[in-house]
N, C-alpha and C. Protein backbone atom coordinates (compact mmCIF):
# COMPACT_ATOMS: atom_id res chain seq x y z
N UNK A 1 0.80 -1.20 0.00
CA UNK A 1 0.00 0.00 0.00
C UNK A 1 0.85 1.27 0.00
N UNK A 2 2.13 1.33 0.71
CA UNK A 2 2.65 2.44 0.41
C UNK A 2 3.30 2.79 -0.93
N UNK A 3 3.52 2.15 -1.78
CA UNK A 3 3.72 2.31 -2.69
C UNK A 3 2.94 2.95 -4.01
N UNK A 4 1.64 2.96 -3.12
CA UNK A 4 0.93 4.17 -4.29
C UNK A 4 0.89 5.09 -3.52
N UNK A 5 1.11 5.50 -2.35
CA UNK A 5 0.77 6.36 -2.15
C UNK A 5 2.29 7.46 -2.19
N UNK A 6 3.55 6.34 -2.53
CA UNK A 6 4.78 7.34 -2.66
C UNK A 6 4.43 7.43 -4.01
N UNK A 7 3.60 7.24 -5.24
CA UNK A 7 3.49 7.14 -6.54
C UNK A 7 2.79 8.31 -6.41
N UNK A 8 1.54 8.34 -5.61
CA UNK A 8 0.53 9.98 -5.75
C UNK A 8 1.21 10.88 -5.08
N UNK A 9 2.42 10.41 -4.25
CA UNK A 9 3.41 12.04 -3.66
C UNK A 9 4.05 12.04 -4.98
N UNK A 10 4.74 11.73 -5.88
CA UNK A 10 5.58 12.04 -6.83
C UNK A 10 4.72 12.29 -8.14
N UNK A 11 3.22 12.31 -8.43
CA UNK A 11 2.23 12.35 -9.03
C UNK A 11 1.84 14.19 -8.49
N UNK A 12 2.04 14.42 -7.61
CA UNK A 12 1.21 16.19 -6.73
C UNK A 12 2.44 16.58 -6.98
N UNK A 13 3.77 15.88 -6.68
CA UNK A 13 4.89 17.10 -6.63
C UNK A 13 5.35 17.53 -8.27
N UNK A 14 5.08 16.31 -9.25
CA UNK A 14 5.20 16.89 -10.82
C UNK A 14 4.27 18.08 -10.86
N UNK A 15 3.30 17.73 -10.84
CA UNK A 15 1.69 18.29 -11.23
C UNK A 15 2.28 19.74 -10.45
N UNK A 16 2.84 19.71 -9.32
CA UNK A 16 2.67 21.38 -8.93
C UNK A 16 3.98 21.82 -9.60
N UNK A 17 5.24 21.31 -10.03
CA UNK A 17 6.20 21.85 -10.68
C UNK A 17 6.09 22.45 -11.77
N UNK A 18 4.71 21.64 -12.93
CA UNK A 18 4.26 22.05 -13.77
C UNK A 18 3.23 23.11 -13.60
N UNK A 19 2.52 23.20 -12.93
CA UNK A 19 1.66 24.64 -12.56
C UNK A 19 2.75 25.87 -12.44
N UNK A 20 3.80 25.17 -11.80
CA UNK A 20 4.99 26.76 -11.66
C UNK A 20 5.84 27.13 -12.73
N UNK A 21 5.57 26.33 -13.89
CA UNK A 21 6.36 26.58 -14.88
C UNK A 21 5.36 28.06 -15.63
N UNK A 22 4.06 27.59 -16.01
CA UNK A 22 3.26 28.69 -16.89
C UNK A 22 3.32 29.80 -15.64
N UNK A 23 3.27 29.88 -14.06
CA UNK A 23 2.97 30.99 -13.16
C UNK A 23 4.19 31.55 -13.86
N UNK A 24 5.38 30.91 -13.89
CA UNK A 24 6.71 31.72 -13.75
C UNK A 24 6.64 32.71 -15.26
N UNK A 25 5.76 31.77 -16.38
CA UNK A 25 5.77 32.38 -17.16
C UNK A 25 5.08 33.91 -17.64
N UNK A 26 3.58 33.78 -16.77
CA UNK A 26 3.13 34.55 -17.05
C UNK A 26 3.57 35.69 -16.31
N UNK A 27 4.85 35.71 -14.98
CA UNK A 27 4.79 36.90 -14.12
C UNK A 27 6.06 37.66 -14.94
N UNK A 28 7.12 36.88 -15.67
CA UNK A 28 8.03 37.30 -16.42
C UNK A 28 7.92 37.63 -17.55
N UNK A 29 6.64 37.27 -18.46
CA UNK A 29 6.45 37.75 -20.24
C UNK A 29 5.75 38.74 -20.07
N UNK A 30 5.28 39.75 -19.17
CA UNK A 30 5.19 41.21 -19.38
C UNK A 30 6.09 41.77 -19.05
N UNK A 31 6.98 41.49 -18.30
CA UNK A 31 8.47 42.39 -17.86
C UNK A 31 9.25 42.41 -19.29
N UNK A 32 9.35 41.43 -19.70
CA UNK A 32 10.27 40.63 -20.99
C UNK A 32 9.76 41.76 -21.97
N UNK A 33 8.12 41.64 -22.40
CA UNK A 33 7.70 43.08 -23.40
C UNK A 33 7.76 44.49 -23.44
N UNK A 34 7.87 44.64 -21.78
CA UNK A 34 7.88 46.20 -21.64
C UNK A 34 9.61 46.40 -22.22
N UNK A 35 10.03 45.41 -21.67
CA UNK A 35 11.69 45.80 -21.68
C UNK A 35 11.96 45.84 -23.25
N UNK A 36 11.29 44.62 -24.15
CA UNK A 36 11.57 45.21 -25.65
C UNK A 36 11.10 46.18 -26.29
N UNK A 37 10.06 46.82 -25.43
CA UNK A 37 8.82 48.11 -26.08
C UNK A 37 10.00 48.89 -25.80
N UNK A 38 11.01 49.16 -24.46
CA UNK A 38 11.77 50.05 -24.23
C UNK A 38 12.95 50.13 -25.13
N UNK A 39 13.49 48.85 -25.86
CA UNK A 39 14.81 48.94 -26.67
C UNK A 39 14.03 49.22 -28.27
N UNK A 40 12.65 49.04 -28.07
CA UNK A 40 12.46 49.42 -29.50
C UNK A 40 12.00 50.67 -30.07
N UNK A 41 12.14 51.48 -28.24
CA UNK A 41 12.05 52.97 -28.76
C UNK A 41 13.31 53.85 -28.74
N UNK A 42 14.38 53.09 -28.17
CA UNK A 42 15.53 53.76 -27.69
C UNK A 42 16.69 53.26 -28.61
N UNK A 43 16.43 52.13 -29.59
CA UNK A 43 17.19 51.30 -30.33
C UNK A 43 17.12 51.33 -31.53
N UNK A 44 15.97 52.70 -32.22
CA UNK A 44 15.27 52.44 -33.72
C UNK A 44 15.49 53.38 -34.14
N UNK A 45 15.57 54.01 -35.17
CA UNK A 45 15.60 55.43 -35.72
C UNK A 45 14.24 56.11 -35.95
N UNK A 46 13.44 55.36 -36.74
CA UNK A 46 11.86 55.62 -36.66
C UNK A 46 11.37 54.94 -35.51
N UNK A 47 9.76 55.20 -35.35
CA UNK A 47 8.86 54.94 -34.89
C UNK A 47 8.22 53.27 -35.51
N UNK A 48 8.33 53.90 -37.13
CA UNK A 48 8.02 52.32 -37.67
C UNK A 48 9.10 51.27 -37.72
N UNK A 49 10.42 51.54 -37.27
CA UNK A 49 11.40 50.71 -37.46
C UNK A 49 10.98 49.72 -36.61
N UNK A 50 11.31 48.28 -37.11
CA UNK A 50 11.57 46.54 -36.09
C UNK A 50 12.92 46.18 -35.74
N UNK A 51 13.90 46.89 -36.57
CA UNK A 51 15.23 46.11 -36.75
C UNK A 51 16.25 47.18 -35.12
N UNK A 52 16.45 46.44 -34.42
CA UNK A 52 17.12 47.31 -33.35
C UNK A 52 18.68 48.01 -34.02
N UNK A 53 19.41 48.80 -34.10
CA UNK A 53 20.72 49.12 -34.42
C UNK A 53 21.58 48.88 -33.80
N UNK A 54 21.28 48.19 -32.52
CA UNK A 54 22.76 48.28 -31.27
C UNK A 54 22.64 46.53 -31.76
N UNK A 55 21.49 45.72 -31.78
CA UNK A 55 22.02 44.35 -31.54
C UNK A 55 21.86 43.80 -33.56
N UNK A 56 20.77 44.54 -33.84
CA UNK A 56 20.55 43.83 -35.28
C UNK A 56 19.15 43.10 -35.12
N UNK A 57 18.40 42.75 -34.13
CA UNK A 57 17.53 41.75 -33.96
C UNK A 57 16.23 42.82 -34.17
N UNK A 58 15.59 41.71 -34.80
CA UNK A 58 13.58 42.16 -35.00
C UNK A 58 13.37 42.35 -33.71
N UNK A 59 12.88 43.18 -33.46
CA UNK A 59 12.55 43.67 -32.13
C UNK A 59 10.89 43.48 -32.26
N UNK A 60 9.99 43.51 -33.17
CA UNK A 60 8.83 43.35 -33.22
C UNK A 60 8.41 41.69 -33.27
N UNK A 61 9.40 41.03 -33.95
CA UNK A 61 9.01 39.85 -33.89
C UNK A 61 9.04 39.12 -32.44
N UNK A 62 10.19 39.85 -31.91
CA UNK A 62 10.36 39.17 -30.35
C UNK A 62 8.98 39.61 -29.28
N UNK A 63 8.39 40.58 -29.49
CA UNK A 63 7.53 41.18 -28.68
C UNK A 63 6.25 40.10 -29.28
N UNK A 64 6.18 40.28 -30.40
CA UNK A 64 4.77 39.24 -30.90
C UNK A 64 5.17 37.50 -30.08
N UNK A 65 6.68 37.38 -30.36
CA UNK A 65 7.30 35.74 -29.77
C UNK A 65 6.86 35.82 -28.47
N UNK A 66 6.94 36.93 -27.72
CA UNK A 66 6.81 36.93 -25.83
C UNK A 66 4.64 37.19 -25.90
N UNK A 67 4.26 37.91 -26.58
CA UNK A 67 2.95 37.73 -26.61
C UNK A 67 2.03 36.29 -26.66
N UNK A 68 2.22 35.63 -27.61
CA UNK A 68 2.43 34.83 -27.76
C UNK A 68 2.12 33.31 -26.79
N UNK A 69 3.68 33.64 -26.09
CA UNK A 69 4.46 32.83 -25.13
C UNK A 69 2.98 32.87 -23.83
N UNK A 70 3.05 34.21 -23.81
CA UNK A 70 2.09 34.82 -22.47
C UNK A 70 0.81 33.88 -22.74
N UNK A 71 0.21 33.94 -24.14
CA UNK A 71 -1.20 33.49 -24.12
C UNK A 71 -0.86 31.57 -23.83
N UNK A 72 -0.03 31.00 -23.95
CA UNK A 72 0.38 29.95 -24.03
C UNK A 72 0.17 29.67 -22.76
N UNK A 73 1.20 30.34 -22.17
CA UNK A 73 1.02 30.01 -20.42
C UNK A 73 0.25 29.99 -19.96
N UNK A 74 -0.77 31.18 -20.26
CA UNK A 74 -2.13 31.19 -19.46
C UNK A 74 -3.00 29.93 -19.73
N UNK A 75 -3.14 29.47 -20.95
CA UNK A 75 -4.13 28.73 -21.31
C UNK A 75 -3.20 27.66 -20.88
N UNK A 76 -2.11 26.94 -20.63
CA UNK A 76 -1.92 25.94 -20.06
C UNK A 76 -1.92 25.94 -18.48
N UNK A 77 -1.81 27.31 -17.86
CA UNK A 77 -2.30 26.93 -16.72
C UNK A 77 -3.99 26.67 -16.25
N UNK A 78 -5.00 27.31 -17.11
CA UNK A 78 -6.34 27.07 -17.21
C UNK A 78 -6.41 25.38 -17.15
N UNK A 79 -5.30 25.23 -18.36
CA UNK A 79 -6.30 23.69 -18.66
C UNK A 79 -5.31 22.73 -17.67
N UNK A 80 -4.22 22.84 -16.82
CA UNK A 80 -3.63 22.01 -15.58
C UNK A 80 -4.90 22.37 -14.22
N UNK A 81 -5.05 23.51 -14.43
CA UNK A 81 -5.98 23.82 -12.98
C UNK A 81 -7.52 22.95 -13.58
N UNK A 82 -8.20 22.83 -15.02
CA UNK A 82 -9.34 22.13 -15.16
C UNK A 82 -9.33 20.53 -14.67
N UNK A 83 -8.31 20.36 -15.25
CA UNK A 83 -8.13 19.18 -15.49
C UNK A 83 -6.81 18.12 -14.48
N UNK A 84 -7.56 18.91 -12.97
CA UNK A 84 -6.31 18.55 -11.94
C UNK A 84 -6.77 16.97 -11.63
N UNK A 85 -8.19 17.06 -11.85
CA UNK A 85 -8.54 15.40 -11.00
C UNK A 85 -8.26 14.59 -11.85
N UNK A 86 -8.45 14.79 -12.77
CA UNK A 86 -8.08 13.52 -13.78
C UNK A 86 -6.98 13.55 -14.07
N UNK A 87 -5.68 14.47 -13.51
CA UNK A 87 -4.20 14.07 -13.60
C UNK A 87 -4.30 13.72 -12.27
N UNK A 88 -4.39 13.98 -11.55
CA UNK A 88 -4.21 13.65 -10.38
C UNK A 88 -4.90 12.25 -9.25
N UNK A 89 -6.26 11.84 -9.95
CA UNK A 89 -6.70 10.77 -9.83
C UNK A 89 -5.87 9.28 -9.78
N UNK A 90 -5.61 8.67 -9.26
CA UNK A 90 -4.93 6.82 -9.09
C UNK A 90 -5.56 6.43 -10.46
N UNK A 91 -4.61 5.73 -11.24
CA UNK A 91 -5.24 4.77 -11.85
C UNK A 91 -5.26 3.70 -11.33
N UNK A 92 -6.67 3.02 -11.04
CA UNK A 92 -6.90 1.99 -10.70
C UNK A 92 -7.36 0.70 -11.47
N UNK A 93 -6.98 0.02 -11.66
CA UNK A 93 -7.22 -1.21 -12.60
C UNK A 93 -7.36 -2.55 -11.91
């Protein structure tokens, strides 16, 4: 008997490592955008420019890549928090 139940401790401790992966994500991919909104006004010659001059990099594509990223996280933490009992449930057979 203890042996499922060290299986459902190592079953809650994945399951919450993975909930902290999308938290971590979503508290860091607005810092991540403001900070490229900031090099892509301080880094461009125009207003319409994407291409930064100090590094060379699309600066618009990275902001759409971290947008993106953000909606990702969220909706995978939605669907880990829906769908906790049925990861988290014993399979019993």
């Amino acid at each position: 008997m203890p042996l499922t139940e060290t299986k459902m401790n190592i079953r809650k401790l994945i399951y919450f490592l993975l909930i902290g992966i999308p938290i971590l994500g979503i508290l860091i991919t607005p810092y991540a955008i403001l900070n490229t909104m900031v090099s892509l006004k301080y880094e461009t010659e125009n207003i319409t420019d994407c291409v930064s001059n100090v590094s060379g990099e699309n600066l618009c594509d990275t902001i759409r890549n971290l947008k993106i990223l953000f909606a990702v996280c969220v909706l995978l933490l939605f669907m880990l928090i829906y769908f906790r009992k049925r990861i988290l449930k014993p399979n019993l057979k």
